[in-house]
Protein backbone atom coordinates (compact mmCIF):
# COMPACT_ATOMS: atom_id res chain seq x y z
CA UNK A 1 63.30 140.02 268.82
CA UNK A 2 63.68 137.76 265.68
CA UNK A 3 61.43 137.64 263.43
CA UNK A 4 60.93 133.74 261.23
CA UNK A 5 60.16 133.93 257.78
CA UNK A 6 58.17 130.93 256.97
CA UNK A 7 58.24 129.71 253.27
CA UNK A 8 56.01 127.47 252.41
CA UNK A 9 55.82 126.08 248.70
CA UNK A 10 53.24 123.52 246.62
CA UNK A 11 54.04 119.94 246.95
CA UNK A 12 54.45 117.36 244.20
CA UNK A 13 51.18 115.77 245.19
CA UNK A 14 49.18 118.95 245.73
CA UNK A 15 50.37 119.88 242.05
CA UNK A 16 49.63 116.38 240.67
CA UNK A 17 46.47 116.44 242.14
CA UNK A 18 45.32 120.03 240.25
CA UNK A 19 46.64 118.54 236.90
CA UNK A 20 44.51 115.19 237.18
CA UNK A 21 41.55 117.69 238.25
CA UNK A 22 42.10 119.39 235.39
CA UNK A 23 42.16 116.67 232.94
CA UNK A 24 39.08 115.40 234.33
CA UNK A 25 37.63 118.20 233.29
CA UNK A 26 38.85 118.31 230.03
CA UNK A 27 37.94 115.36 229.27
CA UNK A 28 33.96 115.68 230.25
CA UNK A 29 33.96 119.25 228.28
CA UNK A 30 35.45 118.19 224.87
CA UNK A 31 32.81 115.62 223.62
CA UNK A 32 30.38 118.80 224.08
CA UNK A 33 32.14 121.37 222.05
CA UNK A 34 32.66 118.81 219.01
CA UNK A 35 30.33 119.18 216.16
CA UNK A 36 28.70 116.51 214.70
CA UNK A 37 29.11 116.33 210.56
CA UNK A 38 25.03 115.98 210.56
CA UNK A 39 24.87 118.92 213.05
CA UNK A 40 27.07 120.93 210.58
CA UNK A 41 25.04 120.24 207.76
CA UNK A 42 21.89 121.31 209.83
CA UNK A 43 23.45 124.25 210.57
CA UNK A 44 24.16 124.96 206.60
CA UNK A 45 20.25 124.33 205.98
CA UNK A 46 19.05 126.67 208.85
CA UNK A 47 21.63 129.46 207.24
CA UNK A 48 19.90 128.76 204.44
CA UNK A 49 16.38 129.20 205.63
CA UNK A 50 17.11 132.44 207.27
CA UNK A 51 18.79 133.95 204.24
CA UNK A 52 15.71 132.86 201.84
CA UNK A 53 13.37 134.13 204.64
CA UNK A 54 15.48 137.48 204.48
CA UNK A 55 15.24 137.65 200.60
CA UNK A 56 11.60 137.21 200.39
CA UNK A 57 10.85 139.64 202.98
CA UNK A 58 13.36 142.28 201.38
CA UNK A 59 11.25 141.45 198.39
CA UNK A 60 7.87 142.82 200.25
CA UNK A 61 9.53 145.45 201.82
CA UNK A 62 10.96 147.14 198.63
CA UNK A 63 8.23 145.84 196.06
CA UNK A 64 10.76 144.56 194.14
CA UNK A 65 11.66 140.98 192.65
CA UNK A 66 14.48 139.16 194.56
CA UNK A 67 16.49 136.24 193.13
CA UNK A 68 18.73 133.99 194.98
CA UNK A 69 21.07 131.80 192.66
CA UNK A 70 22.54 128.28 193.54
CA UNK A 71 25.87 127.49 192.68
CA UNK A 72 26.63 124.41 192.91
CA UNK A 73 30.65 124.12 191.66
CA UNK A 74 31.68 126.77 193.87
CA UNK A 75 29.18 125.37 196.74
CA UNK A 76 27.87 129.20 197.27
CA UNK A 77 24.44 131.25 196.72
CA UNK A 78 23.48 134.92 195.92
CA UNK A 79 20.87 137.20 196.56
CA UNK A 80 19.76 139.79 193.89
CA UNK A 81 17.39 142.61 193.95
CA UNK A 82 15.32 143.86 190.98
CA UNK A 83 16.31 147.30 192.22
CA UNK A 84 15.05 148.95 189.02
CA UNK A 85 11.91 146.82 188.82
CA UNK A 86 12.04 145.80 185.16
CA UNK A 87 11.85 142.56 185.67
CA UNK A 88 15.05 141.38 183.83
CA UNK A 89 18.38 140.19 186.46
CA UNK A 90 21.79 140.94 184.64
CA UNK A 91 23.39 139.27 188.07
CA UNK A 92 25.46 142.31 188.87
CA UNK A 93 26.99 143.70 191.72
CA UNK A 94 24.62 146.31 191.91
CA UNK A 95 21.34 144.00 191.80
CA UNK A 96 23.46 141.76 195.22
CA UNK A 97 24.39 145.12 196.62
CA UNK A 98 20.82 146.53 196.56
CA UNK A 99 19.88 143.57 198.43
CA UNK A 100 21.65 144.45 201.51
CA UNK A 101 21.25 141.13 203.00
CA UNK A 102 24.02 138.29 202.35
CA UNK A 103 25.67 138.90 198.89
CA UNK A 104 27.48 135.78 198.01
CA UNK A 105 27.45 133.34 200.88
CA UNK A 106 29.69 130.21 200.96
CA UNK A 107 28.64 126.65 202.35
CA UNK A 108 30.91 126.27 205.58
CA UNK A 109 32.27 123.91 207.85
CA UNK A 110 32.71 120.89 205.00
CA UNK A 111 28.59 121.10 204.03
CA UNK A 112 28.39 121.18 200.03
CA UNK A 113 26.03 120.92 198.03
CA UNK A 114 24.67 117.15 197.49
CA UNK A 115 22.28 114.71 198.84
CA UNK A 116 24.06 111.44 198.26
CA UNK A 117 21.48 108.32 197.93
CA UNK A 118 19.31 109.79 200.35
CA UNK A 119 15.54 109.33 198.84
CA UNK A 120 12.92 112.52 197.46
CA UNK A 121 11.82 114.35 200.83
CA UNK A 122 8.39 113.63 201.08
CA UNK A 123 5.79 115.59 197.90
CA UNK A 124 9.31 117.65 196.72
CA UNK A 125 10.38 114.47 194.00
CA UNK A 126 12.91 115.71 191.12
CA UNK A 127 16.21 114.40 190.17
CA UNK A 128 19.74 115.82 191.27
CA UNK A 129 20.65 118.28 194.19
CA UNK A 130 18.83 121.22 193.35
CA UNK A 131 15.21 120.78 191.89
CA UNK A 132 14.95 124.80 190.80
CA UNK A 133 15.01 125.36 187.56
CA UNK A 134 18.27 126.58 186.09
CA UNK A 135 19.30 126.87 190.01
CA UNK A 136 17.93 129.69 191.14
CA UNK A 137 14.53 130.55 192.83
CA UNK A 138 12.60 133.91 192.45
CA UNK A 139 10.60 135.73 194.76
CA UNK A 140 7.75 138.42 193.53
CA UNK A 141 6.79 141.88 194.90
CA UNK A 142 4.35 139.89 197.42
CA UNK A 143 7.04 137.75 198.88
CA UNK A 144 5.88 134.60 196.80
CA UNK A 145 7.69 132.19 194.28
CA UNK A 146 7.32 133.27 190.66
CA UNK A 147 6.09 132.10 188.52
CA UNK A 148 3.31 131.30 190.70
CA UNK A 149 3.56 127.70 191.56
CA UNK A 150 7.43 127.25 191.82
CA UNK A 151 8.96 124.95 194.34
CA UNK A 152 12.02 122.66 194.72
CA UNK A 153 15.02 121.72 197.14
CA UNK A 154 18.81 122.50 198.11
CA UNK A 155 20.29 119.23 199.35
CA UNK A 156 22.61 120.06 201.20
CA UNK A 157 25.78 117.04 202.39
CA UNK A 158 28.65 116.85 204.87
CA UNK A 159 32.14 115.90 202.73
CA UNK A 160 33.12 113.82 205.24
CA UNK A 161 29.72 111.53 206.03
CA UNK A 162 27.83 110.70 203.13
CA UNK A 163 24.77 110.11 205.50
CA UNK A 164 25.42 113.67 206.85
CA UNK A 165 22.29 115.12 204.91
CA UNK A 166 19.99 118.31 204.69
CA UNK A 167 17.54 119.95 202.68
CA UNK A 168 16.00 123.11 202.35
CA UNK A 169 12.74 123.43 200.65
CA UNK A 170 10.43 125.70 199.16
CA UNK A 171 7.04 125.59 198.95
CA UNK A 172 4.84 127.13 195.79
CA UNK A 173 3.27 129.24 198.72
CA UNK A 174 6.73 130.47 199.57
CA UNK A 175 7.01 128.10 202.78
CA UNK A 176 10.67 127.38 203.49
CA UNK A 177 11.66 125.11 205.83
CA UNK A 178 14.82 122.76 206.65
CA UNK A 179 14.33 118.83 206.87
CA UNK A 180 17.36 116.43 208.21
CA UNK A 181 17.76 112.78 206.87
CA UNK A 182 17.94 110.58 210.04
CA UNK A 183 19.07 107.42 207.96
CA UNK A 184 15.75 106.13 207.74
CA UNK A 185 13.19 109.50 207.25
CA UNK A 186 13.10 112.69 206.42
CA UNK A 187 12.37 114.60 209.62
């Protein structure tokens, strides 16, 4: 009885044909998983809105005054809590620690901020690229912008695209909401 051992390996085509499979689809994946400079600075913006959104409602749910401060030479922001209720912000580490949201967050993926020669979004004029007041923006025991009345913008603009724009604004009613420049409009 003898037994045949049969060994049977990949051919050259059957391997060429796996790597040109592969490439293929490669090729169809990658344009999906790039990120747009706009996109980015969308993305920036929408951070933006949901860390405001957080401060204000941290600001109803402890009674307290919240701040949120705009940096715009280091590109960053941070949240502080009135955690003693006097009214007064020194800035410290215990007012952004009491806050227990974000501390200091940076602007990522190339988005600073800026708003090249994009125009005013529409109602929200005011020169450069924050319209707040000495950069910051303040939110009262009832979750509303103090002084009553207070509104402005964070433009916010891709390093890379000058027509890469977004913008965060806030309304005197505390609305806050994120707009992208298509080129042409505010949308």
């Amino acid at each position: 009885m003898s037994i045949t051992l049969s060994r049977r390996g990949t051919s050259l085509i059957e391997m060429l044909t796996v790597v040109v499979m592969i490439g293929i689809l490669v090729a169809m994946v990658v344009p999906y998983l790039r990120v747009s400079p706009l996109t980015r600075a969308r993305n920036s913006a929408e951070q933006l809105v949901r860390d405001l959104e957080q401060c204000r409602i941290r600001a109803l749910s402890t009674r307290s005054m919240v701040r949120v401060v705009f940096d715009p030479v280091a590109n960053t922001y941070t949240g502080y809590l009135d955690f003693n209720r006097d009214s007064i912000f020194t800035l410290s580490a215990a007012e952004t620690d009491s806050l227990r949201a974000f501390g200091t967050r940076p602007l990522t993926d190339g988005v600073v901020i800026g708003r090249g020669a994009t125009p005013d979004l529409p109602a929200m004029p005011g020169l450069g690229n924050i319209t707040f007041a000495a950069n910051h923006i303040d939110f009262d025991a009832r979750g509303l912008t103090t002084p009553f009345g207070t509104r402005g913008v964070v433009y916010l603009i891709h390093q890379t695209n000058a027509a890469a724009v977004a913008a965060v604004t806030v309304t005197s009613g505390a609305g806050i909401r994120s707009w992208v420049y298509d080129g042409t409009a505010w949308r």
